[in-house]
PDB file of N, CA and C in Angstrom:
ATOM      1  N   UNK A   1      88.174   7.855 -11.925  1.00  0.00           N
ATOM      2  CA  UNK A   1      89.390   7.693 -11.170  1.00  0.00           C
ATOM      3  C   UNK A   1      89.049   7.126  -9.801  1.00  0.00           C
ATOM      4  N   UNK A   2      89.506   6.253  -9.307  1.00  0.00           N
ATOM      5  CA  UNK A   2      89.839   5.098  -8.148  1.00  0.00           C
ATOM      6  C   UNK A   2      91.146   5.709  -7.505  1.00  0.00           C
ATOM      7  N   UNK A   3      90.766   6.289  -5.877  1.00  0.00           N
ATOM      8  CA  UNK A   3      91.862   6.704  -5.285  1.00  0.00           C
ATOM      9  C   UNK A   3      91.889   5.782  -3.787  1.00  0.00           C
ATOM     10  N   UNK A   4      93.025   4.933  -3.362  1.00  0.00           N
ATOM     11  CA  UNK A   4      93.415   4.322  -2.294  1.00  0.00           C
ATOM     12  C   UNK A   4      92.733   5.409  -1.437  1.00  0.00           C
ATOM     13  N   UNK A   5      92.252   4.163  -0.569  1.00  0.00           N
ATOM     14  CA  UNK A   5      92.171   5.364   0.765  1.00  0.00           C
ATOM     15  C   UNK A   5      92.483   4.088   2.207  1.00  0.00           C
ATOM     16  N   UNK A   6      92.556   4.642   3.390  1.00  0.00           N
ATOM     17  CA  UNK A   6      92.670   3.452   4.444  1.00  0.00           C
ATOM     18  C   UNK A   6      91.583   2.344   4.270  1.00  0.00           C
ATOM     19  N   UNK A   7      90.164   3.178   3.876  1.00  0.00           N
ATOM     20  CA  UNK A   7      89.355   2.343   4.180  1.00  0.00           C
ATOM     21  C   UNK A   7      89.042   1.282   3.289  1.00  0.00           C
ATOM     22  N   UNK A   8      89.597   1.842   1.558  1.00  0.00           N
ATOM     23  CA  UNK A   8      89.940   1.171   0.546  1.00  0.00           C
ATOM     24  C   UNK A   8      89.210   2.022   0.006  1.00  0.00           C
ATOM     25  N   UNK A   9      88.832   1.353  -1.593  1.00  0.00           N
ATOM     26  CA  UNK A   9      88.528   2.938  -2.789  1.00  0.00           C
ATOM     27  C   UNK A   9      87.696   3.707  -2.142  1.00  0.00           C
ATOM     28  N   UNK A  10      87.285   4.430  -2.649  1.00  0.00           N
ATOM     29  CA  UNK A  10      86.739   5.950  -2.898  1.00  0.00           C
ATOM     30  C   UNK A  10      86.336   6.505  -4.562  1.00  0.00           C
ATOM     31  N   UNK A  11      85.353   5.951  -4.844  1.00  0.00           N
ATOM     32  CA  UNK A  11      85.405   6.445  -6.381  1.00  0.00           C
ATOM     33  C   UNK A  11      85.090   7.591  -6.532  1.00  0.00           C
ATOM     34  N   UNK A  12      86.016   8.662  -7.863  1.00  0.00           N
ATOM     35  CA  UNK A  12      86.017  10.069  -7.533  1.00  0.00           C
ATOM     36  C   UNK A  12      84.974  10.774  -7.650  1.00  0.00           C
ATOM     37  N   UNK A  13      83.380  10.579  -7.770  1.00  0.00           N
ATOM     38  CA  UNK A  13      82.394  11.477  -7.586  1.00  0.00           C
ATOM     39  C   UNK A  13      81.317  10.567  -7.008  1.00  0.00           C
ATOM     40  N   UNK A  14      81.169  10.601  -5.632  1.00  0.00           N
ATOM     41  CA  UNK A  14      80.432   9.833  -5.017  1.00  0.00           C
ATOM     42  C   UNK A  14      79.709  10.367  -4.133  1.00  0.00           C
ATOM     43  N   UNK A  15      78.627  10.543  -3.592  1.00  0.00           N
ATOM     44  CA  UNK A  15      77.851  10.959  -2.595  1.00  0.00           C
ATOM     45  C   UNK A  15      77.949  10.280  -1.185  1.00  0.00           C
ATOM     46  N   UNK A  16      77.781  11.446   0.045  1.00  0.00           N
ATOM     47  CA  UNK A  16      78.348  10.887   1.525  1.00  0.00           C
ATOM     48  C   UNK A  16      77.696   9.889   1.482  1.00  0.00           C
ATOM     49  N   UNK A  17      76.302   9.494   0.893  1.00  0.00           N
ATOM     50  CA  UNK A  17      76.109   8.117   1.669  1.00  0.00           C
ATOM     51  C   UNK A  17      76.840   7.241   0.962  1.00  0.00           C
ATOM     52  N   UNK A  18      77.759   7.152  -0.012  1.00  0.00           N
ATOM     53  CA  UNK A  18      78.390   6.062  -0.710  1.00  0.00           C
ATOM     54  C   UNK A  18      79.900   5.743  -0.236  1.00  0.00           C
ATOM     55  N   UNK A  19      80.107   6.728   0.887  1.00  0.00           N
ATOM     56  CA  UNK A  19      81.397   6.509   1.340  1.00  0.00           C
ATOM     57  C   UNK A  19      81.440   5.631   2.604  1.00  0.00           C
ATOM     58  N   UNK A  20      82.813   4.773   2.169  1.00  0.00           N
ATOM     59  CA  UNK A  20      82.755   3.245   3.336  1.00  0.00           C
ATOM     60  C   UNK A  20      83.580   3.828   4.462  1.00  0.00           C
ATOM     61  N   UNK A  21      83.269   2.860   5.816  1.00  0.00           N
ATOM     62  CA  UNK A  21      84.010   3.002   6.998  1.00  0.00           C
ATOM     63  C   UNK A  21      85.207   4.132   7.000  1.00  0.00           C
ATOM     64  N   UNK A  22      85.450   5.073   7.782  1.00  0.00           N
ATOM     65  CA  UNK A  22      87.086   5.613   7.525  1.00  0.00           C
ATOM     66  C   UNK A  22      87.359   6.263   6.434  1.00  0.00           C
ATOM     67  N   UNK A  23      86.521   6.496   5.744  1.00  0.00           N
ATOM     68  CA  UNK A  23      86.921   7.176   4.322  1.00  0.00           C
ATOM     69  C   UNK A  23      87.357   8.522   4.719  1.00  0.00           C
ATOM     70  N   UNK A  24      88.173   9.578   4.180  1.00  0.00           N
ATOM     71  CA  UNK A  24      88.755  10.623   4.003  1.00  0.00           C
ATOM     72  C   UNK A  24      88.476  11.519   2.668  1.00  0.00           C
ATOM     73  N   UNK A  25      87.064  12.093   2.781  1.00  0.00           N
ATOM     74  CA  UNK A  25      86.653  12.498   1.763  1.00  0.00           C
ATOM     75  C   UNK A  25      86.618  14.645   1.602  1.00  0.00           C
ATOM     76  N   UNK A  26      86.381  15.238   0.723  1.00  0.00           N
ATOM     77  CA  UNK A  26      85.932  16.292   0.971  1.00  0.00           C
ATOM     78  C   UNK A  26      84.710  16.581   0.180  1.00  0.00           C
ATOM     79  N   UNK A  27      84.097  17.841   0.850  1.00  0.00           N
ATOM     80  CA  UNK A  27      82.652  17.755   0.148  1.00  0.00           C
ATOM     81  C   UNK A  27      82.593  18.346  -1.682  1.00  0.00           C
ATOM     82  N   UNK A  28      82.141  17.988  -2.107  1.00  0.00           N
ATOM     83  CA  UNK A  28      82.530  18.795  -3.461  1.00  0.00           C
ATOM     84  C   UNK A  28      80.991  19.639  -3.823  1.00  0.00           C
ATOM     85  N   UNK A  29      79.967  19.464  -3.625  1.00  0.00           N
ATOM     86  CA  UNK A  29      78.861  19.975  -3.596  1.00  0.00           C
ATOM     87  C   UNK A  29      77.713  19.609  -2.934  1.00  0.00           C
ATOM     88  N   UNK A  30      77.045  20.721  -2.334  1.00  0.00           N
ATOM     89  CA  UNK A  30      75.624  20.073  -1.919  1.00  0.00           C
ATOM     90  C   UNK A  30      74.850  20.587  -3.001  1.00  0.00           C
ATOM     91  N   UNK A  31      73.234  19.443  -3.143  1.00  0.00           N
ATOM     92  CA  UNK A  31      72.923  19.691  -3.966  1.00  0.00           C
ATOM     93  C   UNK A  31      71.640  20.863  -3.937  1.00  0.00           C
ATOM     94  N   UNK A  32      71.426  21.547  -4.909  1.00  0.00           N
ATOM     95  CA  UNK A  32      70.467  22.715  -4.622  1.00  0.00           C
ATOM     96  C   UNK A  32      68.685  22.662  -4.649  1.00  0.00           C
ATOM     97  N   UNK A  33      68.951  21.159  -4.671  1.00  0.00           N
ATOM     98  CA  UNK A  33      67.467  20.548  -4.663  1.00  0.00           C
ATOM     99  C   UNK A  33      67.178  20.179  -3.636  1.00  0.00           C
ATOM    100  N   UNK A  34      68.110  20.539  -2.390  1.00  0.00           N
ATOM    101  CA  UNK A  34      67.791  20.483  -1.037  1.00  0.00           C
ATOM    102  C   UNK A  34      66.856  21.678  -0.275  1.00  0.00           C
ATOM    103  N   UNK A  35      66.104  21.356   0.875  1.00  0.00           N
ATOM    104  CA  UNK A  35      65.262  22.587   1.499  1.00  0.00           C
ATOM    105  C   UNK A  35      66.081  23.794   1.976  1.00  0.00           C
ATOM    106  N   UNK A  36      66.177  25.002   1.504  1.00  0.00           N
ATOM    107  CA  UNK A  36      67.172  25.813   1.594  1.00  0.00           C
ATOM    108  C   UNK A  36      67.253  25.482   3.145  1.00  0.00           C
ATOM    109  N   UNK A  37      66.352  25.035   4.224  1.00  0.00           N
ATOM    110  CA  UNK A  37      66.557  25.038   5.906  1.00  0.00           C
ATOM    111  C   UNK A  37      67.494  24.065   5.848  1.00  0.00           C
ATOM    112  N   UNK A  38      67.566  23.292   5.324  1.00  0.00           N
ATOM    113  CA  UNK A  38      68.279  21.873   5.256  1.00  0.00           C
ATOM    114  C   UNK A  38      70.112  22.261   4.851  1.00  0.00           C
ATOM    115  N   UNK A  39      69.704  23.418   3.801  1.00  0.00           N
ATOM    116  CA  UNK A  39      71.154  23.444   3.259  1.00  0.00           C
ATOM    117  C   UNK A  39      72.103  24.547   4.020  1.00  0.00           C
ATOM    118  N   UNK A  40      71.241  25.749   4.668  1.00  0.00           N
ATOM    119  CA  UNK A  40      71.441  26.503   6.121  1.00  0.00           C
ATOM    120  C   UNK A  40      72.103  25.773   6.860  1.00  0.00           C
ATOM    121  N   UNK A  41      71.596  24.604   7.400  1.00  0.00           N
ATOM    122  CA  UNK A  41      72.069  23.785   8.603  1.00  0.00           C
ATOM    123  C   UNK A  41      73.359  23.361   8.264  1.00  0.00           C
ATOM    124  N   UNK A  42      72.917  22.519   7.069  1.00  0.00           N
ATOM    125  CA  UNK A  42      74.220  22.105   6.665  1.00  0.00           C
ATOM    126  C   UNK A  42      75.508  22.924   6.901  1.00  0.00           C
ATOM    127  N   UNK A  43      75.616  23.891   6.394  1.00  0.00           N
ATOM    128  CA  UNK A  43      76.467  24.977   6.079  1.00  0.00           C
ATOM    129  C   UNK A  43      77.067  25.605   7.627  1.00  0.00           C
ATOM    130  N   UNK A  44      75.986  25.589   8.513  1.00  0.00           N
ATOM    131  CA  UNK A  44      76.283  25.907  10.057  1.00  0.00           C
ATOM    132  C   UNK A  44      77.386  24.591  10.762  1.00  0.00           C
ATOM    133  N   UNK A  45      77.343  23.488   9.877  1.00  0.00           N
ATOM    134  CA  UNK A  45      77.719  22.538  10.422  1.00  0.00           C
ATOM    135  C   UNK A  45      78.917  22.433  10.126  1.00  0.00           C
ATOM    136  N   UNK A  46      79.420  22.995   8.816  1.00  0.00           N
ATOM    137  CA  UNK A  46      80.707  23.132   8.306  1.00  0.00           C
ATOM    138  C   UNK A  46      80.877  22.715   6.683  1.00  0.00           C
ATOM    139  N   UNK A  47      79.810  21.900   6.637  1.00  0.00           N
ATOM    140  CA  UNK A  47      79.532  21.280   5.261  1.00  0.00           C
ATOM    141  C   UNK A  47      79.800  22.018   3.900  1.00  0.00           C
ATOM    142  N   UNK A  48      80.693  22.392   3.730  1.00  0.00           N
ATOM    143  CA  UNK A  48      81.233  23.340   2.443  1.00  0.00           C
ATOM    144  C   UNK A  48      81.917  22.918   1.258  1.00  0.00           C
ATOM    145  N   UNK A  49      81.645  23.149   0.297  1.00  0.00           N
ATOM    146  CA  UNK A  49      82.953  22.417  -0.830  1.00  0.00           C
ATOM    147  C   UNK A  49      84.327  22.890  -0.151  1.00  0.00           C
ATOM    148  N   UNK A  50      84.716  21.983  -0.753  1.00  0.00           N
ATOM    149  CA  UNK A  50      86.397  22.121  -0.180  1.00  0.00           C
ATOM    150  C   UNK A  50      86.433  21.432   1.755  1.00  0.00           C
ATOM    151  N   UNK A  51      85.173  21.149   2.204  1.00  0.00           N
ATOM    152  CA  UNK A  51      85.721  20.722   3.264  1.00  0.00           C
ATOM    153  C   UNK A  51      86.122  19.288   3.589  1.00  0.00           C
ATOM    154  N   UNK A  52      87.359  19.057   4.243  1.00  0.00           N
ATOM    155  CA  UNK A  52      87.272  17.245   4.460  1.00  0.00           C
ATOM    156  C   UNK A  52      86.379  17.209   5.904  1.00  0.00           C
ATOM    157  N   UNK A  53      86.266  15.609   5.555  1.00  0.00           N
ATOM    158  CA  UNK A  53      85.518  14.984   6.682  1.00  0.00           C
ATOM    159  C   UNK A  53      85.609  13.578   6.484  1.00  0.00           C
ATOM    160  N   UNK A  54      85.529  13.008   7.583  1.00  0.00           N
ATOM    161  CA  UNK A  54      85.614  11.542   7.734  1.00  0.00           C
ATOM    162  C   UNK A  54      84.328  10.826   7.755  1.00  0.00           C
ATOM    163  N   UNK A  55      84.109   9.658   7.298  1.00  0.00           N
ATOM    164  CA  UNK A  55      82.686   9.263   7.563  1.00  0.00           C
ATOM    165  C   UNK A  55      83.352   7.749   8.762  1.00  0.00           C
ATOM    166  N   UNK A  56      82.640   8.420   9.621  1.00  0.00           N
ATOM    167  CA  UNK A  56      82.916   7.082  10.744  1.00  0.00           C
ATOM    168  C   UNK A  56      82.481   6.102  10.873  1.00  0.00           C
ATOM    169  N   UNK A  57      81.174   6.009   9.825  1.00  0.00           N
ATOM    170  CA  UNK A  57      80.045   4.644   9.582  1.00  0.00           C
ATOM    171  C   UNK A  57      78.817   4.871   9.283  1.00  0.00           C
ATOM    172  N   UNK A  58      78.149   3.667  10.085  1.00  0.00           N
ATOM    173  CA  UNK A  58      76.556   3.883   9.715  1.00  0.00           C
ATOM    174  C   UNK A  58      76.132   3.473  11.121  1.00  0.00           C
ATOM    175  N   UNK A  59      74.526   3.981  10.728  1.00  0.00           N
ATOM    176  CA  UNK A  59      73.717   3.292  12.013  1.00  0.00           C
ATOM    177  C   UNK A  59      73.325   2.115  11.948  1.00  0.00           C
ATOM    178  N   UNK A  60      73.032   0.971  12.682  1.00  0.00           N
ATOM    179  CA  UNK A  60      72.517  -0.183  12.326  1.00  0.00           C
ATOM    180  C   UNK A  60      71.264  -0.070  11.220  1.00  0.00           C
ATOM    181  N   UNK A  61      71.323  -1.020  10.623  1.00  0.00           N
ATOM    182  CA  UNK A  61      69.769  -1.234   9.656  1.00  0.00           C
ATOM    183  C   UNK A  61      69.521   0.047   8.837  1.00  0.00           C
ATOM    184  N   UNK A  62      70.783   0.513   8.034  1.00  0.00           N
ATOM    185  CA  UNK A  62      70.244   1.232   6.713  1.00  0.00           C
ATOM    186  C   UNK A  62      70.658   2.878   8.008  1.00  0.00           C
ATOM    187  N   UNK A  63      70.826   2.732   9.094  1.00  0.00           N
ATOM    188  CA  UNK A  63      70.704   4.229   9.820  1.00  0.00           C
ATOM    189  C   UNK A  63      71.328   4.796   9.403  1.00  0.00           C
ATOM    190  N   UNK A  64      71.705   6.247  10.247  1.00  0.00           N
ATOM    191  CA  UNK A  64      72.560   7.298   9.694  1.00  0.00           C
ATOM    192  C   UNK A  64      73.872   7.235   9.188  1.00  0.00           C
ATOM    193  N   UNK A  65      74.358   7.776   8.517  1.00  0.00           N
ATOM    194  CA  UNK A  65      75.484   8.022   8.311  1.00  0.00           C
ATOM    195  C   UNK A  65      76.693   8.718   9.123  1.00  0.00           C
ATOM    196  N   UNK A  66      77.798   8.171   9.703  1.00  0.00           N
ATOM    197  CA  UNK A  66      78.177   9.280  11.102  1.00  0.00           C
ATOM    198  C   UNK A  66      79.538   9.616  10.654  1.00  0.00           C
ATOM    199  N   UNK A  67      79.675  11.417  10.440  1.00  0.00           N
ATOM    200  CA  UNK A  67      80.303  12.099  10.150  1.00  0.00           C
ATOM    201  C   UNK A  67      81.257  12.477  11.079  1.00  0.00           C
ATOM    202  N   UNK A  68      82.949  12.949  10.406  1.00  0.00           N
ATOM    203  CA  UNK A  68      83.428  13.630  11.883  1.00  0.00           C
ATOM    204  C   UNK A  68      84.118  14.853  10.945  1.00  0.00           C
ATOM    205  N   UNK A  69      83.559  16.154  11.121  1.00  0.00           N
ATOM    206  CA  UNK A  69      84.113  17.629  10.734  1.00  0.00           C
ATOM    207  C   UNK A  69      84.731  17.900  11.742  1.00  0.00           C
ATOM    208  N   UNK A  70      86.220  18.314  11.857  1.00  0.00           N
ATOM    209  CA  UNK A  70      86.917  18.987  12.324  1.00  0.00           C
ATOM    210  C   UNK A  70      86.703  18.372  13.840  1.00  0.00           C
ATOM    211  N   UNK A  71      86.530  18.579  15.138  1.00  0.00           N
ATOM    212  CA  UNK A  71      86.237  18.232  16.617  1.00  0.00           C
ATOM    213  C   UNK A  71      85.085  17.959  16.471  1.00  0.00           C
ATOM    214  N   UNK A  72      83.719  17.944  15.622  1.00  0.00           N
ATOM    215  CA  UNK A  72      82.315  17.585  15.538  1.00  0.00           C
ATOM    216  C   UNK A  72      82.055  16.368  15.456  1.00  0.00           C
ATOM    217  N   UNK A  73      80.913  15.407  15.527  1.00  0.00           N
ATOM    218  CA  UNK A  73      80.673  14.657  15.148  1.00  0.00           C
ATOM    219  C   UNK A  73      78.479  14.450  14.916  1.00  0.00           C
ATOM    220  N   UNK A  74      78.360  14.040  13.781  1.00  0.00           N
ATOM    221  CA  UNK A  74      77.063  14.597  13.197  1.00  0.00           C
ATOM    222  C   UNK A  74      76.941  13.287  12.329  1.00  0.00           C
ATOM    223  N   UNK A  75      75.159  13.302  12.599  1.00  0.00           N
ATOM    224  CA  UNK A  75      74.573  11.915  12.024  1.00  0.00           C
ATOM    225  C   UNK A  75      73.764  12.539  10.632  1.00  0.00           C
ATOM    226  N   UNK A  76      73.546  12.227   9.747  1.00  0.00           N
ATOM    227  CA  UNK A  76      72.870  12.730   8.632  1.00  0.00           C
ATOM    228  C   UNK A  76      71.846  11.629   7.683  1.00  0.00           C
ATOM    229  N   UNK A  77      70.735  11.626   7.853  1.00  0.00           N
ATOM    230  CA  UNK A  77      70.357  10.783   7.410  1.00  0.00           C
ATOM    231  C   UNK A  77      70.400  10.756   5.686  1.00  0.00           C
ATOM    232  N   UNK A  78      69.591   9.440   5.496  1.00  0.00           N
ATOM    233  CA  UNK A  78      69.773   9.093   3.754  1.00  0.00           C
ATOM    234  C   UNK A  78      69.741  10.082   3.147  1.00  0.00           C
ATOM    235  N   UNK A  79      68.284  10.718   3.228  1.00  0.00           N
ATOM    236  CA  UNK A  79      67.638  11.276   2.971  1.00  0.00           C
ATOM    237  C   UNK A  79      68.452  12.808   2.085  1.00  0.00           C
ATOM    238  N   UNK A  80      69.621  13.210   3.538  1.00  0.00           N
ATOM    239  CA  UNK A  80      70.235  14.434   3.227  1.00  0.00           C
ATOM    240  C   UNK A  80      71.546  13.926   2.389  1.00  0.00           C
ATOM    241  N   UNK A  81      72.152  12.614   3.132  1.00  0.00           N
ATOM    242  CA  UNK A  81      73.741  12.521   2.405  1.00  0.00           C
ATOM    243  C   UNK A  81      73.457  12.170   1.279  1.00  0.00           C
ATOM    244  N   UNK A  82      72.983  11.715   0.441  1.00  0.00           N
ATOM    245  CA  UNK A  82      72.658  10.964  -0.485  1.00  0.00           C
ATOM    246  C   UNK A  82      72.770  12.772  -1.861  1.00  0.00           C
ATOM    247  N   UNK A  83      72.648  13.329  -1.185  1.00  0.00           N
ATOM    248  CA  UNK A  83      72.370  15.297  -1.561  1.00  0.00           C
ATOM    249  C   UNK A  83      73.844  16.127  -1.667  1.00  0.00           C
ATOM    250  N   UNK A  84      74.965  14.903  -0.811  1.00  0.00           N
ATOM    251  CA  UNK A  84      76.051  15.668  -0.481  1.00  0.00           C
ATOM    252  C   UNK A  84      77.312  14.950  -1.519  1.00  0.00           C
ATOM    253  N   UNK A  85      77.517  15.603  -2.846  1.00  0.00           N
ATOM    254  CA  UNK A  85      78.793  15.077  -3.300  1.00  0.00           C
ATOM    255  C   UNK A  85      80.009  15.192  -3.158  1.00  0.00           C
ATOM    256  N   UNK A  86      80.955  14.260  -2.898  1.00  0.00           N
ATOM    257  CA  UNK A  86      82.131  14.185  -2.257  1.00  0.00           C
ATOM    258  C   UNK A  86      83.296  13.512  -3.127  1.00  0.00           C
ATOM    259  N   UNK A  87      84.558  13.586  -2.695  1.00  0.00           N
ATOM    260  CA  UNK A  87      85.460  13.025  -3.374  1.00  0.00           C
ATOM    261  C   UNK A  87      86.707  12.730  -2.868  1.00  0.00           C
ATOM    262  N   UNK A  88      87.206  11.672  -3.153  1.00  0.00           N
ATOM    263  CA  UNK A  88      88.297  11.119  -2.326  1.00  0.00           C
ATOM    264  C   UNK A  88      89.781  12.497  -1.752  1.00  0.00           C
ATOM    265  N   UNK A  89      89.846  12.511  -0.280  1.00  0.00           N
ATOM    266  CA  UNK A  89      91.126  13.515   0.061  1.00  0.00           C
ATOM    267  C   UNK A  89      92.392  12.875  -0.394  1.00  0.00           C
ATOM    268  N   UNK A  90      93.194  13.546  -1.328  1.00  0.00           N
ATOM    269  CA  UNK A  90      94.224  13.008  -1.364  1.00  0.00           C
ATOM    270  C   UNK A  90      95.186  13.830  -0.332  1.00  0.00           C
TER     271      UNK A  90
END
């Protein structure tokens, strides 16, 4: 399933790093093959199933990915988003 979004699709099981400019996504799982320190943080950060978040872009040349939770704003590299599955907010 293909859901409109501002930024345009959103295909419905996609990982944060696969989400474009402006997207309006929520998290649907992190994955458990992450360093439990890694998935701690995460979780301190707000990173939860069921949470939305916006992805505001990237860094130049492949860089981070830049997130906005709630008043936050948080860079996550490949490494971790690529770990974080998400899915279009309707």
């Amino acid at each position: 399933m293909t859901v409109l979004n501002p930024a345009g699709p959103v295909s419905a099981r996609h990982t944060l790093w696969d989400a474009p400019k402006k997207a309006c996504v929520s998290v649907v799982e992190l994955a458990a093959s992450l360093n439990p320190l890694v998935l701690n943080r995460l979780r301190e950060m707000g990173l939860e199933p069921g949470q939305p978040l916006i992805c505001l872009g990237r860094g130049p040349f492949n860089g981070p990915v830049v997130v906005q939770i709630q008043d936050c704003v948080y860079t996550l590299e490949q490494q971790v988003a690529q770990h974080i599955l998400i899915e279009p907010q309707l």
